[in-house]
Each structure stands twice: as structure tokens, then as C-alpha cells.
N, C-alpha and C. Protein backbone atom coordinates (compact mmCIF):
# COMPACT_ATOMS: atom_id res chain seq x y z
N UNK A 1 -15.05 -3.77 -2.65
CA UNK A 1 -13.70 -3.92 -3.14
C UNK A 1 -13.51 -3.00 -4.34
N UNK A 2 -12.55 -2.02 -4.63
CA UNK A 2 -12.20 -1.33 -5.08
C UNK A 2 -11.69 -1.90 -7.21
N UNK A 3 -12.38 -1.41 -7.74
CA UNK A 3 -11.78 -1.86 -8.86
C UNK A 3 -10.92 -1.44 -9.98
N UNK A 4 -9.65 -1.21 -10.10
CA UNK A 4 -8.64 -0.48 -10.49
C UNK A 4 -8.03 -0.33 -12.13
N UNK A 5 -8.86 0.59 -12.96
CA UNK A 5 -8.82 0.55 -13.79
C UNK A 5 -7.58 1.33 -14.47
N UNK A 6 -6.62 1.03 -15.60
CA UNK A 6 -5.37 1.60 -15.99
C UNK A 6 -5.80 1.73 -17.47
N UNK A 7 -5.39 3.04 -17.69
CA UNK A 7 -5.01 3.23 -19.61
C UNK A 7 -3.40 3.32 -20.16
N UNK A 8 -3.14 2.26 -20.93
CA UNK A 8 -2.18 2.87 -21.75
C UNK A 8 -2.44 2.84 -23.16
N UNK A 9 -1.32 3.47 -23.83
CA UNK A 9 -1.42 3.66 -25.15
C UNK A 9 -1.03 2.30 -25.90
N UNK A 10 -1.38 1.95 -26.87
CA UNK A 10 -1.25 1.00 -28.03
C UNK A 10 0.12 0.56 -27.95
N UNK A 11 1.22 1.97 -28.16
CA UNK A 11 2.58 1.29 -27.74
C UNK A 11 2.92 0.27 -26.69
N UNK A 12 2.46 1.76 -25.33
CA UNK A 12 3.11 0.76 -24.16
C UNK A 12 2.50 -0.57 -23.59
N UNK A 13 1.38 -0.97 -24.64
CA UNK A 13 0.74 -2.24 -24.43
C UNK A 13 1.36 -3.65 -25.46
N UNK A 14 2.14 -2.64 -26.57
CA UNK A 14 2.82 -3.66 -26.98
C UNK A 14 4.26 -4.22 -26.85
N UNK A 15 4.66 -2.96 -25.86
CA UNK A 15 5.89 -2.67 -25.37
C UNK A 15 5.57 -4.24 -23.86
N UNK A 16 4.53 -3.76 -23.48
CA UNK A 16 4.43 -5.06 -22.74
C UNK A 16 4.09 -5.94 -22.70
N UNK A 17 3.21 -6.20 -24.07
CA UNK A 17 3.32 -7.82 -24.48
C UNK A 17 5.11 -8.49 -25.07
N UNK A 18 5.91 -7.77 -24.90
CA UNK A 18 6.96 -8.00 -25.02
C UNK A 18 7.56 -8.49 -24.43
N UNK A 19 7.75 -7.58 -22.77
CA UNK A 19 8.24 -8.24 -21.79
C UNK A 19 7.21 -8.87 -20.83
N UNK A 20 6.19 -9.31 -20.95
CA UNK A 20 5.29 -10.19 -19.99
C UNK A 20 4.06 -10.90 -20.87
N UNK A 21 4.34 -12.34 -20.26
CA UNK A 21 3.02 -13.41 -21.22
C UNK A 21 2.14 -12.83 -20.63
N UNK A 22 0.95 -11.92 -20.81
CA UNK A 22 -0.60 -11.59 -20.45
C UNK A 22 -0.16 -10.24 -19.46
N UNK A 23 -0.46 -9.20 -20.53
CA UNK A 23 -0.64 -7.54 -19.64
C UNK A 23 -0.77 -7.74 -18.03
N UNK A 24 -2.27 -8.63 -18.40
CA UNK A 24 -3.38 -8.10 -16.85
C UNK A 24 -2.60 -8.53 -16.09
N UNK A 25 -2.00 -9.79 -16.52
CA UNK A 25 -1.96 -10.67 -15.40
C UNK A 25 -0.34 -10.40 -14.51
N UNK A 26 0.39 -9.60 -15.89
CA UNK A 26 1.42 -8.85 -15.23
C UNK A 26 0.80 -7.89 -13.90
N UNK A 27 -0.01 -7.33 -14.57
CA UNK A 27 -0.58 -5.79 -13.24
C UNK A 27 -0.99 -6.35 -12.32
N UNK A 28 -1.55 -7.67 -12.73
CA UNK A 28 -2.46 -8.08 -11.18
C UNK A 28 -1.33 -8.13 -10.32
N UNK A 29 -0.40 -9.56 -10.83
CA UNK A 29 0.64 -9.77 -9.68
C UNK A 29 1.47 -8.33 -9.17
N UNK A 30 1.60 -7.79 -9.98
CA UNK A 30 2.30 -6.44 -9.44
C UNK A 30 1.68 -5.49 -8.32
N UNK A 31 0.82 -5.41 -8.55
CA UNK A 31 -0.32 -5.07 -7.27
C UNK A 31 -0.65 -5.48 -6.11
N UNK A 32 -0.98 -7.11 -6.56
CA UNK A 32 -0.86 -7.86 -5.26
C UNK A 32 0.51 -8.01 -4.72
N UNK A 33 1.84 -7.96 -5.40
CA UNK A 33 2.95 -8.18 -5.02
C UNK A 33 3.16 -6.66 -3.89
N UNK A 34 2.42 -5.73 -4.57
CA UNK A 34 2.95 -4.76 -3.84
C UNK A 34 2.33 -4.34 -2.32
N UNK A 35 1.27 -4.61 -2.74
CA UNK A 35 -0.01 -4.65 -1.36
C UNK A 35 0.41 -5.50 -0.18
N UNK A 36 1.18 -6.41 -0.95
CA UNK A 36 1.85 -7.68 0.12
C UNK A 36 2.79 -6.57 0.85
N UNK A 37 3.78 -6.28 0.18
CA UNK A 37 5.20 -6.12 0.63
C UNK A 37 4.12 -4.42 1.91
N UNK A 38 3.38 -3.86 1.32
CA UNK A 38 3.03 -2.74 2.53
C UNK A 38 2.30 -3.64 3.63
N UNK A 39 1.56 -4.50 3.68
CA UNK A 39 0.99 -4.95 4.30
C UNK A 39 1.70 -5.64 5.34
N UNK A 40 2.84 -6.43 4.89
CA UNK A 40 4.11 -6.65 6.11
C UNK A 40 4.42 -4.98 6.76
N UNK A 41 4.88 -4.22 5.99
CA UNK A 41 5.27 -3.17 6.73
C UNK A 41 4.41 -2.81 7.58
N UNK A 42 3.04 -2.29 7.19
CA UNK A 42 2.39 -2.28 8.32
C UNK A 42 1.86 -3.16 9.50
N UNK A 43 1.78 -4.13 9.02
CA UNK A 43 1.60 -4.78 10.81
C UNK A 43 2.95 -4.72 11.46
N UNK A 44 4.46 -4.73 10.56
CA UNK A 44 5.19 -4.43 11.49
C UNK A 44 5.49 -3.83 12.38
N UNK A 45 5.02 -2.52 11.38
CA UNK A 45 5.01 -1.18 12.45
C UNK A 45 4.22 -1.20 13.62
N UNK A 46 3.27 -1.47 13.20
CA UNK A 46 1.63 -1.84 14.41
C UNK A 46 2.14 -2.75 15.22
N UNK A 47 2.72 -4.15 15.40
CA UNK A 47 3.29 -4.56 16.19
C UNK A 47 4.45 -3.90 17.37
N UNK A 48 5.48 -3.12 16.56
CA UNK A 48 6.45 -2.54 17.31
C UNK A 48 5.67 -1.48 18.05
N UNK A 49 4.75 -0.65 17.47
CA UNK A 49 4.09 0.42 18.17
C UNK A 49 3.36 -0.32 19.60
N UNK A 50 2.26 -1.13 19.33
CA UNK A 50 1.45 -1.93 19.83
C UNK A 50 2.41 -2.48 21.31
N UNK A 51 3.42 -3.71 21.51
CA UNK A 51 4.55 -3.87 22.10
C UNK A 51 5.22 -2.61 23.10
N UNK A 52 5.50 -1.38 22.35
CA UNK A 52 5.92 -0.41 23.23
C UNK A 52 5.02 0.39 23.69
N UNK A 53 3.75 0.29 23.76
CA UNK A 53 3.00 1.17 24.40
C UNK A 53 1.66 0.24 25.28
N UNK A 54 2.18 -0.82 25.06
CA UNK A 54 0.97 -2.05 25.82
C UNK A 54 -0.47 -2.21 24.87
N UNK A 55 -0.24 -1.85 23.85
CA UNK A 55 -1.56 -1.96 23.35
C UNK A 55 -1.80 -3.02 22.73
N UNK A 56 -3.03 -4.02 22.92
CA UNK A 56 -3.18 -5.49 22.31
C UNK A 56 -3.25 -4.89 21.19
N UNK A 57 -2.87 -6.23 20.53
CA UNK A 57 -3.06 -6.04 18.83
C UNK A 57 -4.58 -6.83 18.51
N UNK A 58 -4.96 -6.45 17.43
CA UNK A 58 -6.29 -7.11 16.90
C UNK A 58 -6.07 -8.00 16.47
N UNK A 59 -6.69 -9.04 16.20
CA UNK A 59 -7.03 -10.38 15.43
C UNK A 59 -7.16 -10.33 13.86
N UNK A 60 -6.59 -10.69 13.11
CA UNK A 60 -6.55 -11.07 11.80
C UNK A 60 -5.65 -9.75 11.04
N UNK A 61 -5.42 -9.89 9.87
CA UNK A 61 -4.86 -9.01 8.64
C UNK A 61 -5.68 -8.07 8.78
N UNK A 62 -6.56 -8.02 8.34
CA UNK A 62 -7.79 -6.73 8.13
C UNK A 62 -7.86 -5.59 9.05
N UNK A 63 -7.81 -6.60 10.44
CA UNK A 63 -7.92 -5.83 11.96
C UNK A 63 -6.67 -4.90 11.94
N UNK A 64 -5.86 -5.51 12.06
CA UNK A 64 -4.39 -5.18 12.18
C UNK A 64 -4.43 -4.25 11.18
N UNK A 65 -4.48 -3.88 9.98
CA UNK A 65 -4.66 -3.01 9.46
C UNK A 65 -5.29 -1.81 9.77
N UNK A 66 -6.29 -1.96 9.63
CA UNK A 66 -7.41 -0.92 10.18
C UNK A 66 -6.69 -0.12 11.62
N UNK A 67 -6.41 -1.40 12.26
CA UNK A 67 -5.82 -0.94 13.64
C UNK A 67 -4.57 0.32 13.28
N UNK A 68 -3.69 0.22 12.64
CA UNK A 68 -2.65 0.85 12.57
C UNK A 68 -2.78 2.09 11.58
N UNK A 69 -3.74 2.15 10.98
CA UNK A 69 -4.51 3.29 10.17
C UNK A 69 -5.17 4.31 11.53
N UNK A 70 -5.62 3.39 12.57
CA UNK A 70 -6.63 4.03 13.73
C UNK A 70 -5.80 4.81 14.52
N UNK A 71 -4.64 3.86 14.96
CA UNK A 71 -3.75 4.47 15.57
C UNK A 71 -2.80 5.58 15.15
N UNK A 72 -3.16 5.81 14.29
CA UNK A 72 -1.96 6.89 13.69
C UNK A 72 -0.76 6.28 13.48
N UNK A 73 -0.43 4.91 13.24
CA UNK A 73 0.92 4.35 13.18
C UNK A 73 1.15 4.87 11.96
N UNK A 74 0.39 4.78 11.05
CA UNK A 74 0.75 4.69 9.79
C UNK A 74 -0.09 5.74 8.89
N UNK A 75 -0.04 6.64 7.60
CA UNK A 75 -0.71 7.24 7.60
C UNK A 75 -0.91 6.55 5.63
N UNK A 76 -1.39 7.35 4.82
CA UNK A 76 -1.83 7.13 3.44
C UNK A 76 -0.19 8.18 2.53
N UNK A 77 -0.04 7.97 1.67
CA UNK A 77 1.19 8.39 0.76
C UNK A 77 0.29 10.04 0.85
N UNK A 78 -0.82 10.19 0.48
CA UNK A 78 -1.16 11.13 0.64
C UNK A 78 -1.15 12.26 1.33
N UNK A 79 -1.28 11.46 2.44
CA UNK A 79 -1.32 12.06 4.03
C UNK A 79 -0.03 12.86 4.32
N UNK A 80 0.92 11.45 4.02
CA UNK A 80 2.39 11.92 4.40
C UNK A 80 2.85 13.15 3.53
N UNK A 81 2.35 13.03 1.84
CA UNK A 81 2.87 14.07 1.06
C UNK A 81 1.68 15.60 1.31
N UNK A 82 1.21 15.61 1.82
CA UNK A 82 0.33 17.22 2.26
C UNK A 82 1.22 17.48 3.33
N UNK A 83 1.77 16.79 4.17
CA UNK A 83 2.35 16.90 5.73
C UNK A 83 3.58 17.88 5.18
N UNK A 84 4.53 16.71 3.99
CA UNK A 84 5.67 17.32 3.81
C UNK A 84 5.81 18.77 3.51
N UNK A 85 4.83 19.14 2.04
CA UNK A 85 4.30 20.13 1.34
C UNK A 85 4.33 21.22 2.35
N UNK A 86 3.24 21.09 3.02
CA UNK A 86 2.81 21.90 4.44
C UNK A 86 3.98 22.62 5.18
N UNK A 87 4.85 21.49 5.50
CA UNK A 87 6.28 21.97 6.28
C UNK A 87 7.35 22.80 5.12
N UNK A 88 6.89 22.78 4.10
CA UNK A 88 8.36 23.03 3.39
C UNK A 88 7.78 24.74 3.09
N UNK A 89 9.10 25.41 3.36
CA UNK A 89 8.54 26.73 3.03
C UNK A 89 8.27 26.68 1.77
N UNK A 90 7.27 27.99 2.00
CA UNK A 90 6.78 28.84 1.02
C UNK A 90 7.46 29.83 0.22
């Protein structure tokens, strides 16, 4: 499991003890909030893909994931931004 370390400066740490009781615990939920909201998207997608092309879906979150990474349903922010880059003239 990946462990995700952030720096800010003195300000923007007091800038956010301002607006949130406990930094971390702001970032955690924000993270997990966000991991959630892709994680629907992708099995969605993997479902709709999966459905129109006959392909069973896997068993559990994890699977389903992996699955739609395998399949090319879905690619990494990365992925997509070299793709764009790539296409856009020079």
C-alpha cells in the first residue's frame, strides 16, 4: 500500500487549521473521498464496456478494477495526458 506523503508551508498549514479541525484528517477524507468518487467511475465504465461486448465482469472492487485497467477501459491521468500532448501539434 502506497504511502502518500504532502509538504506544505507553515502558512498553508495554518491557513488550514483554520478551515478544518485536524490537517491529516482533512487529507485523509479528501483522498478517500476522491478514490471513492473514481472508483464508481470506473467500474461503471467496466460494466458498460463489459455488457456491450459480452465480457464477464470479475468478482469484487479490486478485480473490477484491475479488470478495467486490463482492458484498456480506462487508462491513468498520465496516460491520457502523453496521448493528448502526442496528438497536439508541434
Amino acid at each position: 500500500m502506497p504511502d502518500i506523503t504532502i509538504t506544505v508551508t507553515d502558512t498553508q498549514n495554518r491557513c488550514l487549521e483554520y478551515a478544518a479541525n485536524g490537517v491529516q484528517t482533512w487529507c485523509d477524507n479528501a483522498i478517500h473521498s476522491r478514490a471513492q468518487a473514481a472508483q464508481q467511475e470506473i467500474i461503471a465504465l467496466l460494466i458498460e464496456h463489459c455488457n456491450a461486448n459480452g465480457i464477464a465482469i470479475k468478482t469484487g472492487v479490486d478485480a473490477q478494477v484491475d479488470q478495467a485497467f486490463d482492458l484498456k477501459v480506462v487508462k491513468t491521468a498520465a496516460e491520457r495526458e502523453a496521448e493528448i500532448n502526442a496528438a497536439s501539434p508541434k
